[in-house]
Protein backbone atom coordinates (compact mmCIF):
# COMPACT_ATOMS: atom_id res chain seq x y z
CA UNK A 1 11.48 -37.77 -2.06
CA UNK A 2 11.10 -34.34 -3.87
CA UNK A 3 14.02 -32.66 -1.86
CA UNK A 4 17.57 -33.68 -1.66
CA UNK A 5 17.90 -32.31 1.71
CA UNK A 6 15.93 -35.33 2.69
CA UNK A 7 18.51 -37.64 1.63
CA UNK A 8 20.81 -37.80 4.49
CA UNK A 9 17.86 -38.39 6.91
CA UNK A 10 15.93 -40.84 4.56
CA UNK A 11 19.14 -42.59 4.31
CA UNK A 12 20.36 -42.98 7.94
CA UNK A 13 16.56 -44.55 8.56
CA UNK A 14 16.92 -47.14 5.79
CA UNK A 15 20.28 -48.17 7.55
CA UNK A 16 18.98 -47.72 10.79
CA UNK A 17 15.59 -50.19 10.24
CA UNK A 18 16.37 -52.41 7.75
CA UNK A 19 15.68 -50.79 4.75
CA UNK A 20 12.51 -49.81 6.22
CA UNK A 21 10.80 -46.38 6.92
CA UNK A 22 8.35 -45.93 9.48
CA UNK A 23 4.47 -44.97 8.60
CA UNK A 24 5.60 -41.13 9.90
CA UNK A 25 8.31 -40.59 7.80
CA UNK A 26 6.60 -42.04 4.87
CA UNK A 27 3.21 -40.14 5.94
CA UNK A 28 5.71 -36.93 5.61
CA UNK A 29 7.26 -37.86 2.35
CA UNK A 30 4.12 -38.41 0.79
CA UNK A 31 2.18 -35.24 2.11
CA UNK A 32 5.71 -33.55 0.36
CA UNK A 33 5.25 -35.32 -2.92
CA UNK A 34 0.89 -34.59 -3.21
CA UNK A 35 2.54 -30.56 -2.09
CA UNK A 36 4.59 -30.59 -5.47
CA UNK A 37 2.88 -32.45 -7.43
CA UNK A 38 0.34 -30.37 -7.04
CA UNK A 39 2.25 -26.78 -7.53
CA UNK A 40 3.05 -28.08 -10.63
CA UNK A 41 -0.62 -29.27 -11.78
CA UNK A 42 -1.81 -25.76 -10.56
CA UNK A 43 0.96 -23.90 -12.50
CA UNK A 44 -0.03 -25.60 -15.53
CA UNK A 45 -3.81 -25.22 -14.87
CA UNK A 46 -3.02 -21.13 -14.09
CA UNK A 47 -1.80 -21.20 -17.35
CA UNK A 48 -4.43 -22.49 -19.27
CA UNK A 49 -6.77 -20.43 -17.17
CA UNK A 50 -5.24 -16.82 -17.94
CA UNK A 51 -5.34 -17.27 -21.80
CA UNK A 52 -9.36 -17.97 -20.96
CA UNK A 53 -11.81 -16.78 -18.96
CA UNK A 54 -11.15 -14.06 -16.50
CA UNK A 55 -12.81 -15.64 -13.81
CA UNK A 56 -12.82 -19.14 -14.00
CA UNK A 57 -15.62 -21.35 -13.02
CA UNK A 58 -12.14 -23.37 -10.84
CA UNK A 59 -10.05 -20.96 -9.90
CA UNK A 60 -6.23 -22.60 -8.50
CA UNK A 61 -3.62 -20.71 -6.99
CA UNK A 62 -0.59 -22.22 -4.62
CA UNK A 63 1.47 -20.38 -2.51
CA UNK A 64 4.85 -21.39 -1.01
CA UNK A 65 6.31 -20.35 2.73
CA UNK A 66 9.03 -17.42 2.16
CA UNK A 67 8.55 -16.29 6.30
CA UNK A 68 7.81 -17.33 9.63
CA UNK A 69 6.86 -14.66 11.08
CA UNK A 70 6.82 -14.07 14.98
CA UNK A 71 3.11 -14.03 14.74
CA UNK A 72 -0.11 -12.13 13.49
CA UNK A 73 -1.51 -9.64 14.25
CA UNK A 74 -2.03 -10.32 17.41
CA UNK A 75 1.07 -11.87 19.31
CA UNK A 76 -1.70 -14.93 20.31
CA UNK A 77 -2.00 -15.37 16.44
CA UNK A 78 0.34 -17.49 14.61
CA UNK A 79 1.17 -16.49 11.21
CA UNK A 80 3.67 -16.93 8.34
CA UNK A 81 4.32 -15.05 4.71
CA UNK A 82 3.40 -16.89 1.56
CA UNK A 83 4.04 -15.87 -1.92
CA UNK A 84 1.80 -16.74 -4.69
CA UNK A 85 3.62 -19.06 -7.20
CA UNK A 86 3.97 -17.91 -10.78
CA UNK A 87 4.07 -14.61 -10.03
CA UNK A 88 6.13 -12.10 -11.71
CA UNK A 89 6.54 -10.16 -7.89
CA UNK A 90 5.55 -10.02 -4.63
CA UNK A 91 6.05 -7.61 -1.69
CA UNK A 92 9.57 -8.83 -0.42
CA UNK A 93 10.89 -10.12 -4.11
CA UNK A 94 14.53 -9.07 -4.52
CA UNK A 95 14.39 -7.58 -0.79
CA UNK A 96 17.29 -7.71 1.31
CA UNK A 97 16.80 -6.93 4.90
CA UNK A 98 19.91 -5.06 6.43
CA UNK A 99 19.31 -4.76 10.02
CA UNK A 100 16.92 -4.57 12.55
CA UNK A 101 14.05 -7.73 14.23
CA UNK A 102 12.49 -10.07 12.30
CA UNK A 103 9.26 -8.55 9.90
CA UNK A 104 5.67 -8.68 11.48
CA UNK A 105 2.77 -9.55 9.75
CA UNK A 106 1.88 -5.88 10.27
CA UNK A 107 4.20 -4.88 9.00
CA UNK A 108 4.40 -6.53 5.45
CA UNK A 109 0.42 -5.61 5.62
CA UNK A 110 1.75 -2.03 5.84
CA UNK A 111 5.01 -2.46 3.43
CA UNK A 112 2.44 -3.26 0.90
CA UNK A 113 -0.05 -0.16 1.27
CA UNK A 114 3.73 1.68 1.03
CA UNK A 115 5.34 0.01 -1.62
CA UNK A 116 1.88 0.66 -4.31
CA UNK A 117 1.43 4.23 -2.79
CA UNK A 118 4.92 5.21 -3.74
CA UNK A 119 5.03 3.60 -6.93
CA UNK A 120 2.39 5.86 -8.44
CA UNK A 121 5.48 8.61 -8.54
CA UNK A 122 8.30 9.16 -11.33
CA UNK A 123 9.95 11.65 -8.81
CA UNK A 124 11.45 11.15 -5.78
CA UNK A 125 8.32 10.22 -3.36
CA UNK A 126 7.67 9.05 0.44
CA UNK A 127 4.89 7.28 2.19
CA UNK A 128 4.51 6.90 6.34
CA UNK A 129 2.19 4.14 6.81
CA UNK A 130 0.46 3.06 10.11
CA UNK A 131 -2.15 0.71 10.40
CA UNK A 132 -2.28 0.11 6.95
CA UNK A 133 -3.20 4.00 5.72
CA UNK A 134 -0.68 6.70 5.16
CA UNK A 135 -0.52 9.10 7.64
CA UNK A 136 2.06 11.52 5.56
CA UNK A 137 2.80 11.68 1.61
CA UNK A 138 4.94 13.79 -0.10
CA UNK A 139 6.76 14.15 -3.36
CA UNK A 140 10.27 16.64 -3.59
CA UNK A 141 13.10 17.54 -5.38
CA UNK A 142 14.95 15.21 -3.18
CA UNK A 143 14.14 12.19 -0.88
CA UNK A 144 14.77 14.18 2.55
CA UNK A 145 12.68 17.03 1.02
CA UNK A 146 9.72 14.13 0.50
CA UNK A 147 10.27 12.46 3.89
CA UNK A 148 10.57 16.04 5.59
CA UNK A 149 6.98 16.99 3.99
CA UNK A 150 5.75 13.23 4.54
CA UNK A 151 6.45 13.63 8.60
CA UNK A 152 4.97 17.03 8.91
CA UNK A 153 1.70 16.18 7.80
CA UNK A 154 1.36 14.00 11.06
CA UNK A 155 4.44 13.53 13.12
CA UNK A 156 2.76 12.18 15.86
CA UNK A 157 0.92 9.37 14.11
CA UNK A 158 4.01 8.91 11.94
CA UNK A 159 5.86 7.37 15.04
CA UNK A 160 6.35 3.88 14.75
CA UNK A 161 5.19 3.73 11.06
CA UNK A 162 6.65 1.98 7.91
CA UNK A 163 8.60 4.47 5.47
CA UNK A 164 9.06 3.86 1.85
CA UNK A 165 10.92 5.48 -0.37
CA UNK A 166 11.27 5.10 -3.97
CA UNK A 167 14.96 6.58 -4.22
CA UNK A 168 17.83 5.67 -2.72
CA UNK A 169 18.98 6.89 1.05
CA UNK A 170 22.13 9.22 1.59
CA UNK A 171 23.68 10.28 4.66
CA UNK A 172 21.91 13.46 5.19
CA UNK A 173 18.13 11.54 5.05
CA UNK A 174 19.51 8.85 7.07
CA UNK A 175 20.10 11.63 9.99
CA UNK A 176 16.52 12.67 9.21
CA UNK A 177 15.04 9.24 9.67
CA UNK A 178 17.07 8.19 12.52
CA UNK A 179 15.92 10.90 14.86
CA UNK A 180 12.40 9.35 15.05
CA UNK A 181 11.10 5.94 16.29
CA UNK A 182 10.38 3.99 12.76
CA UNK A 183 9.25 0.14 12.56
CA UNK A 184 10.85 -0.34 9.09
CA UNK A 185 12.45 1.69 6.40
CA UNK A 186 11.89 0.52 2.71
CA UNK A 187 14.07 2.02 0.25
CA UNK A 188 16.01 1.86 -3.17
CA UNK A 189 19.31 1.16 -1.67
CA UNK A 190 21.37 2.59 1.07
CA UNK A 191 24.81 4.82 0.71
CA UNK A 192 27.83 3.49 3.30
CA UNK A 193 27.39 6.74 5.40
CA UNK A 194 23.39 5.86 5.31
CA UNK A 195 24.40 2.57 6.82
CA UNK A 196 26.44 3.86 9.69
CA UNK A 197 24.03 5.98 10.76
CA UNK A 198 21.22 3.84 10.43
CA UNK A 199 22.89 0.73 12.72
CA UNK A 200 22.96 2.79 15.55
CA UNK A 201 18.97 2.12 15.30
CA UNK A 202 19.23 -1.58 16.34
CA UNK A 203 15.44 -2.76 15.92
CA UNK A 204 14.98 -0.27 12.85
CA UNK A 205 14.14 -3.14 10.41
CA UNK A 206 16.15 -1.81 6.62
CA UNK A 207 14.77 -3.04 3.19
CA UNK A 208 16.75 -2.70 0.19
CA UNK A 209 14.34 -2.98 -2.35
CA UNK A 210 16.24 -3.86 -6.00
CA UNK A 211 13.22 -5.09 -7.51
CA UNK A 212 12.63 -3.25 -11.14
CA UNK A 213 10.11 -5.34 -12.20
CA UNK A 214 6.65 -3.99 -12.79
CA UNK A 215 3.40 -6.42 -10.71
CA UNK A 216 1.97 -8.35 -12.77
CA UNK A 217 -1.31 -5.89 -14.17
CA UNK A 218 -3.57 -9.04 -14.77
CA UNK A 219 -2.99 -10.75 -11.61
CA UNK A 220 -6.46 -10.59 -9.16
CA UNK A 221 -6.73 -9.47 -5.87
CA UNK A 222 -7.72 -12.31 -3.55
CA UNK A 223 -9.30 -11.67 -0.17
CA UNK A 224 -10.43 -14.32 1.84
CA UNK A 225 -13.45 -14.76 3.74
CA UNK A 226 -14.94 -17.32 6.16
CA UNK A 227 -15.23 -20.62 4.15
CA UNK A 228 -14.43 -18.62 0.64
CA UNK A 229 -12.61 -16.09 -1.36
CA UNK A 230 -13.67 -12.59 -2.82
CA UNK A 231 -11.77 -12.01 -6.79
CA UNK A 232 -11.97 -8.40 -7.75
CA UNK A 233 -9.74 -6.83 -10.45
CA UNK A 234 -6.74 -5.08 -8.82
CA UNK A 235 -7.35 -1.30 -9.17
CA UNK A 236 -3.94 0.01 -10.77
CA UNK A 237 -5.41 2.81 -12.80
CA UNK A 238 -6.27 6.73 -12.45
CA UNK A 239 -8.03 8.81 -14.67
CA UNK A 240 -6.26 10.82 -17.05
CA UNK A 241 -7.15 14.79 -16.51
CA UNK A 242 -8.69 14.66 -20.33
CA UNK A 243 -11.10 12.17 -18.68
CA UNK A 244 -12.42 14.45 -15.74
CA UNK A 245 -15.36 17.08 -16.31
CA UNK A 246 -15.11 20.70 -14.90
CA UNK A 247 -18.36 20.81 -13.00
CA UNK A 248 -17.64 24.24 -11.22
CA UNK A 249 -17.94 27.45 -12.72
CA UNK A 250 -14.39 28.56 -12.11
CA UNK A 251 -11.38 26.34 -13.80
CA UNK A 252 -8.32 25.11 -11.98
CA UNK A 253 -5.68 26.42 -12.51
CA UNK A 254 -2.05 25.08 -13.76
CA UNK A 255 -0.90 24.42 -10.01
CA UNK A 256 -4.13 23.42 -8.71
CA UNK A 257 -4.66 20.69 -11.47
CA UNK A 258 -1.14 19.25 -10.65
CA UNK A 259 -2.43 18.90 -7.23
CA UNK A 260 -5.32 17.62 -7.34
CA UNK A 261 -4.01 15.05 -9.47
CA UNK A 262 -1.64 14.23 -6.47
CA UNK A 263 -4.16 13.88 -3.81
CA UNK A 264 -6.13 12.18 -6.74
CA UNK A 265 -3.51 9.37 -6.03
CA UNK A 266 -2.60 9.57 -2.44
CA UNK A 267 -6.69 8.99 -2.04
CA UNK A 268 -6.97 5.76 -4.03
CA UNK A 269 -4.37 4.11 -1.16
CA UNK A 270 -6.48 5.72 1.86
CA UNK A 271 -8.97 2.93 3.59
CA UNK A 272 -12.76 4.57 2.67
CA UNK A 273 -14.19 6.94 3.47
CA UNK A 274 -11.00 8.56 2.02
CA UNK A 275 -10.39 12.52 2.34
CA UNK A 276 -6.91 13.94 1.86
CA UNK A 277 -6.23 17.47 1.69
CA UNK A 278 -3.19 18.46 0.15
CA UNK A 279 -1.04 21.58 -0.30
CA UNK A 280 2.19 21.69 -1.98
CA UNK A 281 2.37 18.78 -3.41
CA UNK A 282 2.16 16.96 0.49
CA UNK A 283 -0.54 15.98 2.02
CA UNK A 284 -1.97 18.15 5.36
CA UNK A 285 -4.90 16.25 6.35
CA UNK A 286 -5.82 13.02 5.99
CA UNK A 287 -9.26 11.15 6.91
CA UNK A 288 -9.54 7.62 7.26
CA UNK A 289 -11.94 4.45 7.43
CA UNK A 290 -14.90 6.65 9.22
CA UNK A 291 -18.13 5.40 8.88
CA UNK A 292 -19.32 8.90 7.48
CA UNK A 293 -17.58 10.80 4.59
CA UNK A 294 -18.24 13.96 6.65
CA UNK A 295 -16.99 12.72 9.83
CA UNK A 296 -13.55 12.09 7.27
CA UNK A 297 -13.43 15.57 6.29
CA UNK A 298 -13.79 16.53 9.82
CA UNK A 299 -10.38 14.29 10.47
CA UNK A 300 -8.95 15.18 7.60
CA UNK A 301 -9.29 19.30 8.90
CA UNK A 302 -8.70 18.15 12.38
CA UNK A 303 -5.74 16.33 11.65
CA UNK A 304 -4.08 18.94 9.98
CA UNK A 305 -1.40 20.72 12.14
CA UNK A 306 -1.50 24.18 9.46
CA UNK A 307 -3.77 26.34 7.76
CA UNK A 308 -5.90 24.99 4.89
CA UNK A 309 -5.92 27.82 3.00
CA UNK A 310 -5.32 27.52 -0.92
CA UNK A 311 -5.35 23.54 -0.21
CA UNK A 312 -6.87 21.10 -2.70
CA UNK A 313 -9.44 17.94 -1.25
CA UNK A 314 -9.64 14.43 -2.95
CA UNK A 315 -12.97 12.16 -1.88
CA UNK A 316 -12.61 8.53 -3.12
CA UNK A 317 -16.48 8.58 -3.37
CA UNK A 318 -18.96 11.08 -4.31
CA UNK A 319 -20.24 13.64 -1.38
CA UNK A 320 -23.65 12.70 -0.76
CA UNK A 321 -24.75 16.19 0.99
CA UNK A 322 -22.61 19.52 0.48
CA UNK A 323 -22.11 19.51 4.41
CA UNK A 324 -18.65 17.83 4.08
CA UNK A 325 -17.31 19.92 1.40
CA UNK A 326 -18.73 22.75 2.82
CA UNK A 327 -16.29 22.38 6.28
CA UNK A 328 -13.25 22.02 3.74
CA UNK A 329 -14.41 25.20 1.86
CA UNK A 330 -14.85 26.95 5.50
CA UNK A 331 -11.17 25.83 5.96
CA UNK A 332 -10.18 27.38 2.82
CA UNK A 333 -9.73 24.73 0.48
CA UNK A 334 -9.86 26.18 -3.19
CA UNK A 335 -10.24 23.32 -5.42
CA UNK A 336 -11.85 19.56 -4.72
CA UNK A 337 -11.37 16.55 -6.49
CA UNK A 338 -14.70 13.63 -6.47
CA UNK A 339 -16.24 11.21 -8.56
CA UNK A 340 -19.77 12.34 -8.72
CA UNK A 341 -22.95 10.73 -8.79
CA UNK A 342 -24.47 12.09 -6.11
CA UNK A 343 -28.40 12.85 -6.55
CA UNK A 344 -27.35 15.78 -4.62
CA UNK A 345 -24.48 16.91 -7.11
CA UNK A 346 -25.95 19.73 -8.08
CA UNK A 347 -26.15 21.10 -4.31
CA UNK A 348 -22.50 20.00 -3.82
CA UNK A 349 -21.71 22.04 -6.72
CA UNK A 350 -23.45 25.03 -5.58
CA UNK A 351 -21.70 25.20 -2.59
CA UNK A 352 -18.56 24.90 -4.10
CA UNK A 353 -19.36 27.89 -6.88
CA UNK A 354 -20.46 29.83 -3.84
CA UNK A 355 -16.99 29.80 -2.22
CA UNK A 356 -15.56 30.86 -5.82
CA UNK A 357 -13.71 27.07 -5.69
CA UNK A 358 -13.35 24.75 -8.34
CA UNK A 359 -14.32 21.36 -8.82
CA UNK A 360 -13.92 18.32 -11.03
CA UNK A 361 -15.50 15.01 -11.04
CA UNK A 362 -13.42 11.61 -12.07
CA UNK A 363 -16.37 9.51 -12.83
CA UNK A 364 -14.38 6.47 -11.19
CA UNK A 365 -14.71 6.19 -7.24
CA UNK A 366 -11.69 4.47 -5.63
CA UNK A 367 -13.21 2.28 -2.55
CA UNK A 368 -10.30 0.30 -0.25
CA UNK A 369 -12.07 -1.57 1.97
């Protein structure tokens, strides 16, 4: 018995039969004991592994049930939330939920995507995520200033999505927030006031989030596939602007460097193709997981419910053809954001000088798959 909550059970069976336990309950006990024997062999072995080779010819990893979850996602799918043990965090360490159903499996998928997005940001930042991409990002003076910005990027793909904030929620937001239909709200605590407006929203699910810890940087990223399991380096890191090359003939300026190097961020979180076009430090037009980087600049323009003119683009990949720059420019975006590498750069780059915009290149593509 690894568990003292077997006891009582174990116990009332050895009264029960004798002193004897049937082949199921010692079929369970022993399937419990391999279970933590081997957590602890694997927490050892992790060990020995990380001070070695980066990617191990064995690689071991165990994870322990913190959810049931209602189901996948799919309500014919069963599912259930594991956390890795060993690890410094995970998404829903030191989480408290406050009120509303029980978390989906979508919905931790998209508490994720919100949780990294916003954590790029010193200053008060928001993030409305749906189907795993953010369809609204914003930074302010204030939280309701972010989540204000965040919603009118999209406000009809916002409904129904996962908000996270990385400052705390007063009264005022909280009358913001409640007047739309939200799936969860993910924030840095919650003022009384907050609270009693908020419970009026039975099924809203609230997350306090009071975890301070930084992820662990070394950590992997694991995705599975059929029969296996895919190790990549997690991508944490941006470029620095003393890293990026002025490729255009005219130079951002002060403001347009500070956004670019906000859609710079927002992009690296946005399922490939990425486009986001920004303005004011929010984003106004996002592009998505198309199949063709134009056809995302297309969305991203489409999307966008205001003018593009004097907005700033971010491509997670290089533009292989000036054709999708060349609709932002049309819009009236004045400065893009890309990592090069194109054959066809210097075309790109041509068409961008030709519109009197600037450009930079990154050298780093972020791809999220």
């Amino acid at each position: 018995m690894v568990s003292p909550e077997s006891y009582d059970a174990i116990l009332a069976e050895l009264r029960e039969f004798d002193c004897r336990l049937s082949p199921t309950t010692r079929e369970s006990l022993a399937a419990e004991a391999f279970a933590y024997t081997a957590r602890y062999d694997t927490a050892i072995a992790r060990w020995f592994q990380e001070k070695g080779a980066d990617f191990p010819a064995l690689m071991v990893r165990a994870f322990e049930k913190v959810l049931e979850l209602p189901y996948g996602e799919n309500p014919h799918q069963r599912a259930a939330y594991y956390s890795q043990v060993g690890t410094r965090t995970h998404v829903l360490s030191m989480v408290s939920q406050l009120g509303g159903k029980e978390l989906s499996f979508n919905n931790l998928l998209d508490l994720d995507a919100g949780r990294l997005l916003v954590s790029e940001f010193q200053i008060p930042a928001c993030a409305i995520i749906k189907h795993n991409n953010p369809c609204g990002v914003a930074v302010g003076k204030t939280a309701l200033e972010a989540y204000q910005h965040a919603f009118e990027c999209d406000p009809i793909s916002a409904y129904g999505g996962v908000i996270c904030l990385n400052r705390r929620v007063d009264r005022t937001l909280a009358e913001a927030i409640a007047a739309q239909f939200v799936e969860v709200l993910f924030a840095r605590g919650y003022d009384e006031e907050a609270l009693e407006v908020l419970e009026s929203k039975r099924n809203m699910r609230l997350l306090d989030d009071r975890e301070r810890r930084n992820p662990d940087m070394i950590d992997p990223q694991l995705h599975q596939v059929v029969g296996g399991m895919l190790v990549q380096d997690r991508d944490y890191d941006l470029e620095e602007r003393s890293e990026m090359q002025l490729v255009s003939r005219r130079t951002p300026t002060e403001a347009e460097w500070g956004e670019l190097s906000f859609a710079w961020k927002v992009c690296k979180h946005v399922r490939s193709n990425a486009i986001v076009i920004c303005r004011d430090l929010a984003t106004i037009g996002i592009g998505a997981g198309q199949m063709s980087r134009v056809d995302s600049v297309r969305l991203a323009i489409e999307k966008s419910r205001t003018s593009l003119v004097g907005s700033v683009l971010a491509s997670d990949a290089f533009f292989p053809f000036p054709d999708g720059p060349q609709l932002a420019l049309d819009a009236g975006t004045i400065a893009i954001i890309q990592p090069g590498g194109s054959v066809r750069d210097h075309e790109v780059v041509e068409a961008v000088d030709a519109a009197g915009a600037a450009m930079v290149f990154t050298s780093r593509r972020h791809f999220r798959h």
